[in-house]
Protein backbone atom coordinates (compact mmCIF):
# COMPACT_ATOMS: atom_id res chain seq x y z
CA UNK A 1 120.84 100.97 128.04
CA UNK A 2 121.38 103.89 126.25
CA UNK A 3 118.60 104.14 123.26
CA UNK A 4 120.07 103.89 119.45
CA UNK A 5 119.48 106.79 117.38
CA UNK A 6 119.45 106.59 113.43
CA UNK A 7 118.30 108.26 110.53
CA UNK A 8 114.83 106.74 109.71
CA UNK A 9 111.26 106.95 109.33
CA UNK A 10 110.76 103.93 108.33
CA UNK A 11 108.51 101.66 110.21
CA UNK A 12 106.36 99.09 111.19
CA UNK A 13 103.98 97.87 108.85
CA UNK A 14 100.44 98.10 107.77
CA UNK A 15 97.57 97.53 106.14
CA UNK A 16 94.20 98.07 104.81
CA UNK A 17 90.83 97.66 107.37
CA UNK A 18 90.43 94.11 106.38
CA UNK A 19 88.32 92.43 109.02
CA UNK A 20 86.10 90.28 106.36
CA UNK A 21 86.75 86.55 106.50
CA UNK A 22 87.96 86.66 110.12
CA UNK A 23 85.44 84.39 111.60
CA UNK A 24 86.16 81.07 112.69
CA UNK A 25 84.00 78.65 111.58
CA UNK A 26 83.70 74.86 112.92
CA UNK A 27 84.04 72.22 109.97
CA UNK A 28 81.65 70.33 111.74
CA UNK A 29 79.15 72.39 111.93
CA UNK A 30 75.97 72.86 109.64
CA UNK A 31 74.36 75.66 110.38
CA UNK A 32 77.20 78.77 110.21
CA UNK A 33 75.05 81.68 110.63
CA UNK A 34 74.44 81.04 114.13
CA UNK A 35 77.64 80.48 115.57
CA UNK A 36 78.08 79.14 119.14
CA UNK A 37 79.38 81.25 122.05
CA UNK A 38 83.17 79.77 121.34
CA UNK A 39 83.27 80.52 117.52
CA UNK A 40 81.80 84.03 117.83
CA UNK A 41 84.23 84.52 120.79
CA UNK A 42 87.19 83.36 118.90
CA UNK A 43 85.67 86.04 115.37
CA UNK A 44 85.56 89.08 118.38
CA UNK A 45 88.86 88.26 119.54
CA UNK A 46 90.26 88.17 116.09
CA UNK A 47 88.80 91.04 115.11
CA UNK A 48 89.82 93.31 117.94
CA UNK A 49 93.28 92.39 117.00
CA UNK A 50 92.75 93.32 113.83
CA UNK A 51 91.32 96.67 114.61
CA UNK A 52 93.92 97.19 117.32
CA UNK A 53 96.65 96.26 114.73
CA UNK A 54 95.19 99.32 112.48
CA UNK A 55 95.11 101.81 115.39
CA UNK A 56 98.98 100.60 116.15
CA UNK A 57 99.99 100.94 112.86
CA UNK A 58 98.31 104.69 111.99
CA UNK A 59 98.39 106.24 115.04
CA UNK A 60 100.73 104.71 117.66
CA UNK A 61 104.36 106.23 117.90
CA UNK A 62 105.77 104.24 120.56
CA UNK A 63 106.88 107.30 122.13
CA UNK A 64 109.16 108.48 119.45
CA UNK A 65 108.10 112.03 120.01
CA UNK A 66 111.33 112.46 122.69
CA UNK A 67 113.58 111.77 119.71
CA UNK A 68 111.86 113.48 116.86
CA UNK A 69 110.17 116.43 118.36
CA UNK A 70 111.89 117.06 121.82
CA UNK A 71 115.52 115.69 120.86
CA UNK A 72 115.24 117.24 117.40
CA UNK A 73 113.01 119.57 117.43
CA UNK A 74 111.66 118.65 114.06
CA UNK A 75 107.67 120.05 115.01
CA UNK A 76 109.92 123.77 115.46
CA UNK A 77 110.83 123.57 111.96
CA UNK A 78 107.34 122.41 110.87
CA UNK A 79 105.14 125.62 112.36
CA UNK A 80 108.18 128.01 111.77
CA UNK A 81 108.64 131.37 113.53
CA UNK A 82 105.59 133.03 113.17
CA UNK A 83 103.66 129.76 115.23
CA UNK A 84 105.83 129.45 117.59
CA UNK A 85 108.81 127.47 116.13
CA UNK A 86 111.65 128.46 114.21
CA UNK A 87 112.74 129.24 110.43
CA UNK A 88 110.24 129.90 107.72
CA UNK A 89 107.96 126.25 108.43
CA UNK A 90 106.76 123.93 106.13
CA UNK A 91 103.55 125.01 104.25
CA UNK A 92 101.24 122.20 103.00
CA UNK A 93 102.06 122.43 99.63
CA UNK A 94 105.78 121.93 100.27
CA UNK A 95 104.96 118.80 102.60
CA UNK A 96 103.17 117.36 100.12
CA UNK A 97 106.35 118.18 97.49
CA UNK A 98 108.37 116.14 100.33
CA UNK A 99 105.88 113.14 99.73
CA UNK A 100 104.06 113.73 102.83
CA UNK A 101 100.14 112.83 102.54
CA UNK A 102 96.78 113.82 103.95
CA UNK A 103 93.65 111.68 105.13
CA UNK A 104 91.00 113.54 103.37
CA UNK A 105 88.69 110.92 105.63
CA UNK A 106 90.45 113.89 108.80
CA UNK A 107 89.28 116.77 106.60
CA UNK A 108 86.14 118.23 108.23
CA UNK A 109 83.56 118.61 105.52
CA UNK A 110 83.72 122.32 105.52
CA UNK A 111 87.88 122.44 105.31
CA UNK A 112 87.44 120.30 102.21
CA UNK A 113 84.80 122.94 100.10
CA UNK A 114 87.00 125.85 101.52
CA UNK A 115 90.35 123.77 99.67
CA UNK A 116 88.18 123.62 96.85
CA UNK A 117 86.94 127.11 96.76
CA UNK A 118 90.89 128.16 97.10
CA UNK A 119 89.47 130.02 100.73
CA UNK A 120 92.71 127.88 102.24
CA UNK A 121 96.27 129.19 102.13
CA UNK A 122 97.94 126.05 101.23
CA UNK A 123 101.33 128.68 101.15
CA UNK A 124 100.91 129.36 105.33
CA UNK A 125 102.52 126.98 107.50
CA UNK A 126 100.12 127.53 109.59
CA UNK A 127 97.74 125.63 107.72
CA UNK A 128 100.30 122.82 108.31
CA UNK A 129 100.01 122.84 111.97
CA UNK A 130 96.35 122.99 111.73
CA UNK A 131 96.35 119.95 109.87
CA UNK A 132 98.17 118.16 112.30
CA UNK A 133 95.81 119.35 114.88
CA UNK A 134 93.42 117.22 113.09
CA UNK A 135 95.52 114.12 113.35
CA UNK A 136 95.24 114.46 109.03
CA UNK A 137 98.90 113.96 107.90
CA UNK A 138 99.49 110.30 107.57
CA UNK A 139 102.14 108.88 109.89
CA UNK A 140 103.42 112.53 111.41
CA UNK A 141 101.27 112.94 115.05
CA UNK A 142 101.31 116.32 116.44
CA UNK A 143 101.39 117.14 120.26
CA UNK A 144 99.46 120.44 121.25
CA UNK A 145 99.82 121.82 124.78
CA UNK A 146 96.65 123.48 126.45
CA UNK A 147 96.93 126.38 124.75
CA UNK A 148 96.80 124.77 121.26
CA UNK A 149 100.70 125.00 120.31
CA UNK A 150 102.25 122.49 118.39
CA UNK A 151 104.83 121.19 121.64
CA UNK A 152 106.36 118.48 120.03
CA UNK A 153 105.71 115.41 117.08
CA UNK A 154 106.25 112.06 116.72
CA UNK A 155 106.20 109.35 113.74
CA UNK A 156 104.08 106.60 112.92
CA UNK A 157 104.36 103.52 111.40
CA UNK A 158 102.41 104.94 107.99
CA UNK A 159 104.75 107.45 107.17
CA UNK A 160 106.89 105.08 104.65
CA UNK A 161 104.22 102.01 104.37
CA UNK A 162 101.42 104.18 103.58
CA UNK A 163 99.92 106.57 101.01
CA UNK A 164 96.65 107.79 99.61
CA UNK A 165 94.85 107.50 96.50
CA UNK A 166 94.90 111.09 95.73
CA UNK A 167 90.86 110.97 95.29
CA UNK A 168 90.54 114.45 96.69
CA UNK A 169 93.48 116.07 95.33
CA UNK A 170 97.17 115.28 94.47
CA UNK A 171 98.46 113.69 97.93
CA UNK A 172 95.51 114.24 99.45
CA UNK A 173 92.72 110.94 99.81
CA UNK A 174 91.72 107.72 101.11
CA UNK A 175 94.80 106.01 103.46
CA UNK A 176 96.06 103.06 101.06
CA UNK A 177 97.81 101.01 104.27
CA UNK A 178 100.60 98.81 102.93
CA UNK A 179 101.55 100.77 100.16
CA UNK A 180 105.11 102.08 99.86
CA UNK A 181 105.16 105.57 99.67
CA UNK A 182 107.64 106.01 97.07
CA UNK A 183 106.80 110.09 97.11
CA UNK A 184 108.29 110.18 100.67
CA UNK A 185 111.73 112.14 100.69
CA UNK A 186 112.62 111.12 104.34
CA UNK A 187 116.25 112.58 103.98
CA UNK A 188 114.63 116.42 103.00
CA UNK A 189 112.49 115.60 105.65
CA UNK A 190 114.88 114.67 108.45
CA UNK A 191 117.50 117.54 107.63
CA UNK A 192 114.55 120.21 108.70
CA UNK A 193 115.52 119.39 112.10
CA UNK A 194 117.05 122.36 114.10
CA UNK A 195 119.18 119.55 116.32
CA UNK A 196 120.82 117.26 114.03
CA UNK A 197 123.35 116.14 116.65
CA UNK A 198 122.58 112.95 117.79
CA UNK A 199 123.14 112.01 114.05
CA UNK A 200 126.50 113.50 113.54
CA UNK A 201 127.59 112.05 117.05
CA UNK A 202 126.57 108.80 116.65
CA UNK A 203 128.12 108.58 112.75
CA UNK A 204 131.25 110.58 113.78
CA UNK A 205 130.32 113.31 110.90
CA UNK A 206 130.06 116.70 111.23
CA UNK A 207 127.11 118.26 109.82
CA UNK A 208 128.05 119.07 105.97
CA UNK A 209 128.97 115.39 105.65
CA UNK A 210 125.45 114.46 107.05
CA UNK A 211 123.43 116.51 104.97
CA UNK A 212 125.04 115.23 102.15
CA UNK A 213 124.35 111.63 103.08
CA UNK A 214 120.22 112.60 103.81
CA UNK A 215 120.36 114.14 100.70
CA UNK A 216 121.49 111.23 98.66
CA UNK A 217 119.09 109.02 98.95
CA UNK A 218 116.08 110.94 97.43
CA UNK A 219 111.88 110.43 97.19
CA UNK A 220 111.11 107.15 97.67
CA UNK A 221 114.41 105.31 99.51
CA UNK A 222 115.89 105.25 102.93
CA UNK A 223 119.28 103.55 104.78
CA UNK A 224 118.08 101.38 107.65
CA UNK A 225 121.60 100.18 108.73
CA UNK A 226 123.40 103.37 108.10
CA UNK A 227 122.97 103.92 112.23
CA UNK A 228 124.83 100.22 112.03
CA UNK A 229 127.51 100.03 110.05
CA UNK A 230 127.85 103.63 109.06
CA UNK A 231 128.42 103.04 105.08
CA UNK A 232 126.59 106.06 104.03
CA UNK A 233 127.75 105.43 99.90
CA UNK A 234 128.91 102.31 98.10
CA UNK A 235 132.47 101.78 97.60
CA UNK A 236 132.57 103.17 93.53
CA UNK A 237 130.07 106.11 94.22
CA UNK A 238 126.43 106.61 94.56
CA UNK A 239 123.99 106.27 97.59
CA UNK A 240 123.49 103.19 99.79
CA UNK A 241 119.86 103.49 100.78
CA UNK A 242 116.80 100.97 99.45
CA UNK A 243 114.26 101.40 98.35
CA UNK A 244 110.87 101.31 100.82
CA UNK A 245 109.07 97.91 100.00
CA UNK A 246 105.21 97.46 100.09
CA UNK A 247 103.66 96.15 103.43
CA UNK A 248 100.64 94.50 101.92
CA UNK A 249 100.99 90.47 100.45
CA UNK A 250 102.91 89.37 103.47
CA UNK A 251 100.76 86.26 104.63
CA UNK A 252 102.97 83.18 104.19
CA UNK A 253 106.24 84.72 103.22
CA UNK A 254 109.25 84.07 105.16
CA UNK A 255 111.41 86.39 105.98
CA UNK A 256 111.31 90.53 105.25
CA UNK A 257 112.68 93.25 103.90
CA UNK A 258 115.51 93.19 100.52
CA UNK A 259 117.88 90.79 102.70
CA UNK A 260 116.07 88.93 105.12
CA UNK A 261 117.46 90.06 107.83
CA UNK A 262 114.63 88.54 110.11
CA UNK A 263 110.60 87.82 110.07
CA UNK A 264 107.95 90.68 109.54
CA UNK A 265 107.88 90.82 113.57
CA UNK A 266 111.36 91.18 113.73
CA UNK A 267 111.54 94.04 111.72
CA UNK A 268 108.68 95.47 113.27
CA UNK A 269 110.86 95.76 116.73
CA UNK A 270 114.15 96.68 114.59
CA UNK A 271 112.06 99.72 113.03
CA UNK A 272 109.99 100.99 116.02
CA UNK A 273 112.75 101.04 118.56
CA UNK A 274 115.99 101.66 116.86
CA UNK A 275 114.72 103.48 113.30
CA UNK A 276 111.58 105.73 114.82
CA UNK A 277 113.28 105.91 118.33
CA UNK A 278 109.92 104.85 119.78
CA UNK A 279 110.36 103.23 123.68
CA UNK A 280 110.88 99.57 123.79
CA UNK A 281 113.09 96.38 123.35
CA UNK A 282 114.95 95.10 120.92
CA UNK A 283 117.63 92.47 120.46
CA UNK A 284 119.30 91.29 117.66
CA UNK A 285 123.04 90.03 119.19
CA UNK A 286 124.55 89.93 115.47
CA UNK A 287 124.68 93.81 115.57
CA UNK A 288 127.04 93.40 118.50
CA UNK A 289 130.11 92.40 116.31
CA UNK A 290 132.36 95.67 115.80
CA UNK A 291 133.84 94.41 112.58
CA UNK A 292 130.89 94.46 110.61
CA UNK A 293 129.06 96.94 112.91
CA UNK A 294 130.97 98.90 114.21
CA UNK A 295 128.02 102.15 114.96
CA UNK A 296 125.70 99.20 116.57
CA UNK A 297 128.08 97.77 118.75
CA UNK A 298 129.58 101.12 120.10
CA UNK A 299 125.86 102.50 120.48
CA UNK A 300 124.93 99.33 122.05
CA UNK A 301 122.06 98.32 119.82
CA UNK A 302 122.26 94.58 119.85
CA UNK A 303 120.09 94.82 123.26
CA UNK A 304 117.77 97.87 123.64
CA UNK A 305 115.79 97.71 126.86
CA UNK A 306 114.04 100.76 126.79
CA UNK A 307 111.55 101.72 130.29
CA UNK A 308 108.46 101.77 129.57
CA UNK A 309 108.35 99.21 127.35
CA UNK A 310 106.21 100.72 124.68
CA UNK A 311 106.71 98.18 121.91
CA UNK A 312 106.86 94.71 122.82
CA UNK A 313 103.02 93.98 123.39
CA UNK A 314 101.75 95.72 120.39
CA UNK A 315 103.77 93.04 118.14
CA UNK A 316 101.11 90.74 117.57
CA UNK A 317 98.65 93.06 116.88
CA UNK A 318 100.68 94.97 114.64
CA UNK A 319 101.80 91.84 113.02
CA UNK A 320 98.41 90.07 112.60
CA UNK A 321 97.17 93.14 111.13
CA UNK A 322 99.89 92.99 108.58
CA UNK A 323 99.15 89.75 107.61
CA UNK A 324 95.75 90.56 106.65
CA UNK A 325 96.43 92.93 103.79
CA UNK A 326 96.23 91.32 100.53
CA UNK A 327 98.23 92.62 97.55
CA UNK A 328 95.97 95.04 95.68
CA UNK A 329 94.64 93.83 92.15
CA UNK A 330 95.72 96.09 89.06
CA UNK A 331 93.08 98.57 87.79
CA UNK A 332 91.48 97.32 84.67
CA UNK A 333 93.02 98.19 81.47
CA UNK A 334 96.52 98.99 82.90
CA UNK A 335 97.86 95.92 81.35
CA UNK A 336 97.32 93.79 77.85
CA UNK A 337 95.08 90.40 78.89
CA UNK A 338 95.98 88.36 76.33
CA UNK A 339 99.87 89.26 76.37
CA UNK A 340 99.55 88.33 79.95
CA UNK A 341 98.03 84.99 79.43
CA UNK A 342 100.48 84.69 77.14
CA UNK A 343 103.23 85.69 79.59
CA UNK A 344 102.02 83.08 82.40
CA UNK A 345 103.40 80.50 79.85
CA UNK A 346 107.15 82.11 79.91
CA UNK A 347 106.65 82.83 83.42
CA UNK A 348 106.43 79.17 84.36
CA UNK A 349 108.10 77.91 81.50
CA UNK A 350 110.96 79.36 79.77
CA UNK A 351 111.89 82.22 81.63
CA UNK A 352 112.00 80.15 84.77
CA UNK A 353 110.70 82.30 87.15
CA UNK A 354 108.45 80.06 88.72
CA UNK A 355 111.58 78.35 90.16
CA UNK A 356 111.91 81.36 92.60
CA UNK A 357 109.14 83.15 92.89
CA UNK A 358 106.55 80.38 93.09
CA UNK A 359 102.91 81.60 93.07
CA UNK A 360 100.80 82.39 94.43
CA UNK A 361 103.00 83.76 96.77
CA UNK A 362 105.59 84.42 94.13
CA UNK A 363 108.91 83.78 96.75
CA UNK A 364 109.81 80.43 98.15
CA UNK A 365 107.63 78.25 100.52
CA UNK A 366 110.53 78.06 102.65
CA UNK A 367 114.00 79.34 102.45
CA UNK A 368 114.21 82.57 100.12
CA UNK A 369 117.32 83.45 100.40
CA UNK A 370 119.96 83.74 97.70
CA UNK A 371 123.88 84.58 97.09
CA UNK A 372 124.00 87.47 95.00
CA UNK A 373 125.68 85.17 92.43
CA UNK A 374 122.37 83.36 91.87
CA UNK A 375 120.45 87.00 91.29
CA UNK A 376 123.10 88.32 89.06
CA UNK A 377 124.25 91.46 90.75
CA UNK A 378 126.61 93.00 92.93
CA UNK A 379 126.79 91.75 96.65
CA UNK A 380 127.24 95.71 98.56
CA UNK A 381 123.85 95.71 100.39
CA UNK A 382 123.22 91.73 100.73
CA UNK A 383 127.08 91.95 103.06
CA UNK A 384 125.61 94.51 105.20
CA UNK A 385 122.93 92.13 106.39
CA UNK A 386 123.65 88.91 108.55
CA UNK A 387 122.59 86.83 106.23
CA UNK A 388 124.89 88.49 103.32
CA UNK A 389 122.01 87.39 100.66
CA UNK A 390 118.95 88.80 99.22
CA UNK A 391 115.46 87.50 99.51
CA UNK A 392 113.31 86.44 96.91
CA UNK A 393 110.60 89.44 96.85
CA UNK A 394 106.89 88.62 96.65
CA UNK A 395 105.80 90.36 92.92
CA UNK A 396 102.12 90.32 94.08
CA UNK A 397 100.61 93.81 93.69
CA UNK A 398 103.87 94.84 91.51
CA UNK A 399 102.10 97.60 89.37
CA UNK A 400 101.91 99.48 93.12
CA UNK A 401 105.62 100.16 93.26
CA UNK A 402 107.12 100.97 90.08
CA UNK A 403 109.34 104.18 91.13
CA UNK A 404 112.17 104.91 91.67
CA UNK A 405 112.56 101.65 90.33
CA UNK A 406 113.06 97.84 90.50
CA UNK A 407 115.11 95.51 93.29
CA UNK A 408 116.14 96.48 96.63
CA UNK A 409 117.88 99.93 95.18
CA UNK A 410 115.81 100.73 92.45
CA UNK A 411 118.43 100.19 89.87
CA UNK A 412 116.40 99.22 87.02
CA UNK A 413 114.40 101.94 85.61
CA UNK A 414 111.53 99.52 84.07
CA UNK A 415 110.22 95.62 83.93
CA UNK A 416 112.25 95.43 80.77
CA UNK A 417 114.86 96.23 82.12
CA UNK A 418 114.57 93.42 85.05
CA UNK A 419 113.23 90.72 82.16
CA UNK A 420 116.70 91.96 79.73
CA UNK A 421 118.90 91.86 82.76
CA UNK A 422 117.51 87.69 83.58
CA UNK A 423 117.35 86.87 79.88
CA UNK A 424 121.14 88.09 79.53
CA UNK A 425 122.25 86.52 83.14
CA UNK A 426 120.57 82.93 82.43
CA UNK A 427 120.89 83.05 78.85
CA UNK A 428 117.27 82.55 78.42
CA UNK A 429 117.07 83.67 74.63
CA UNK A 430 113.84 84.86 75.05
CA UNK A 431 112.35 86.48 72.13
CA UNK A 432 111.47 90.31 71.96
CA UNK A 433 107.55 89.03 72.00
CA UNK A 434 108.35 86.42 74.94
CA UNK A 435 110.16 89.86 76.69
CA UNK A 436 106.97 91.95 76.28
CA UNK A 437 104.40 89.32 77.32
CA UNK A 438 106.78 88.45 80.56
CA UNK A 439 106.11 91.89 81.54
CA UNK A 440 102.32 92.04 80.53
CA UNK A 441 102.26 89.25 83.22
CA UNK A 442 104.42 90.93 85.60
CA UNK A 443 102.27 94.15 85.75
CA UNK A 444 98.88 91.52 86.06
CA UNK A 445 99.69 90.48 89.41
């Protein structure tokens, strides 16, 4: 079956090398630091997972590179003319300007004093493709023929659920796995692309109308059904990506992404095969009605069989690996302590937040799902999912992902502005103190 093609980066999932804790130990035992031949077997083979999981997640691209570098031709536009691509190329400091990010951990140790001695032209795309050469731009992979040209690229799962902590420079650091990368301007990104298409033919648009659309969206947000349903704008104006959620605090929740449209595996398949192109299956047999989906079901994307199969048996790996990233704590002093404590007590109480998002895993034990009545808002991006709701969002590690904004579009600017919008839509009366201790709390967790 023909392969479905769509605009998107957006991927897999991810996480931080967490490998501590993974022992199993036997409840009957006394002595646990000798383990017996079964428990340490059972700690290596959860920890290979683990590690495999990583490696899928940074490094694997399922194959993708016959969509975004030989279909589109996307590396061309990368080296530009003068390295044996096209157009001017993208120089480092304009990938970084595009949100893209670089593993300082990649950097040789004498690259890194020559970028702080200025001896680097950060200007040259050439310095671009010599960073991909050293596998150093987080989530882009670059293929190199014998003769050390840049032949073609692919994408990786850490593109959007990834960043850096900017330790070496701005954009440049320590991988942060899990983290949305709210920098990333996918659309800018995409439209580079000599060949757009396999975009225009699939959407029916020619390629003003397409630009347009990549451009809407902006740093930080993507459309992962605009390759189903082809609504590239809401009905009264304005774009109809979402914004790209964190990776990280998924142990225990049901259901992913802003409508729930399946289970963190799910949407690892739904991403890899018909988002980054990569080789593989997927199935989802909802996407086959034309009323509703009318792109999907002409493109055939409610079954994908893709040969090889590159996909299907990294899923667990990829999955368990998710499940081990925590939420990350927030850094000391970035919130008031005692207006927190103090916001716990509206949290639960009150402001009945609790009643949703239930900690610690702050969403439902269960069913998380909810008519966009019950949330307060319009119902435009819950109707383009299956389940025509929107899922309770975990608010662990909330201080990571505060642009472009809050919910599943960014529409509100601040944690005010989600508290105001609650207080007005359940008639909480909350007081102005009540208000700014709520989000004390909110930016605690």
């Amino acid at each position: 079956m023909e392969r479905a093609t769509n605009i998107s980066l957006a991927a897999g999932i991810v996480g931080a090398t967490a490998l501590a804790g993974i022992l199993v130990i036997d409840a009957t035992a006394n002595n646990t630091s000798n383990p017996g031949p079964a428990k340490r077997a059972v700690g290596d083979a959860s920890a290979r997972q683990l590690a495999d999981g990583q490696q899928v997640f940074r490094f694997d691209t399922f194959g993708d590179e016959a969509f975004w570098g030989d279909t589109l031709r996307l590396h061309q536009a990368l080296a530009g003319a003068k390295n044996g691509g096209v157009g001017p190329g993208v120089s480092p400091r304009a990938a970084l300007a595009a949100g893209l990010k670089v593993d300082a951990d990649a950097l040789p140790d004498d690259l890194k004093e020559n970028i702080r001695a200025g001896n680097v032209n950060l200007d040259d795309p050439a310095t671009t493709v010599a960073l991909l050469r050293l596998d150093a731009v987080v989530g882009v992979k670059g293929l190199f023929d014998s003769g050390g040209n840049l032949r073609s690229m692919g994408v990786q799962c850490a593109l959007c659920h990834s960043t850096v902590d900017d330790s070496f420079a701005a954009g440049i650091g320590k991988r942060l796995d899990g983290w949305a990368n709210r920098d990333l301007n996918i659309g800018q990104i995409i439209s580079l692309a000599p060949n757009l298409a396999p975009y225009m033919q699939l959407l029916g648009v020619d390629e003003a109308t397409l630009r347009k659309v990549l451009a809407s969206w902006g740093p930080g947000r993507f459309d992962a059904l605009l390759d189903k349903d082809g609504k590239a704008f809401r009905p009264y104006g304005g774009q109809a990506g979402t914004v790209i959620p964190p990776a990280f605090g998924l142990a225990g929740v049901n259901l992913h992404t802003w409508t729930g449209m399946g289970s963190v595996p799910y949407w690892n398949a739904y991403v890899a095969v018909t988002e980054m192109h990569g080789s593989g299956t997927f199935i989802d047999k909802r996407l086959n009605d034309s009323a509703r989906y009318p792109v999907a079901a002409r493109a055939g994307t409610s079954e994908v069989r893709n040969t090889p199969d590159l996909v299907t048996e990294k899923l667990p790996a990829l999955h368990a690996y998710q499940l081990s990233l925590a939420a990350p704590k927030p850094p000391q002093g970035s919130f008031d302590a005692a207006a927190a404590e103090r916001g716990k007590a509206v949290f639960t109480g009150r402001a009945q937040c609790a009643s949703c998002h239930v900690p610690p895993l702050y969403t439902e034990p269960g069913d998380n799902l909810h008519a966009p009545s019950e949330v307060g808002i319009d119902s435009f991006q819950a109707d383009r999912s299956p389940t025509q709701k929107y899922r309770t969002a975990p608010l662990a590690g909330l201080w990571t992902h505060q642009k472009p904004g809050f919910y599943h579009d960014g529409r509100f600017a601040t944690l005010m502005e989600v508290v105001e919008h609650y207080n007005t839509t359940r008639q909480l009366a909350l007081s102005d103190q009540e208000k700014r201790d709520l989000v004390e709390y909110l930016k605690s967790l």
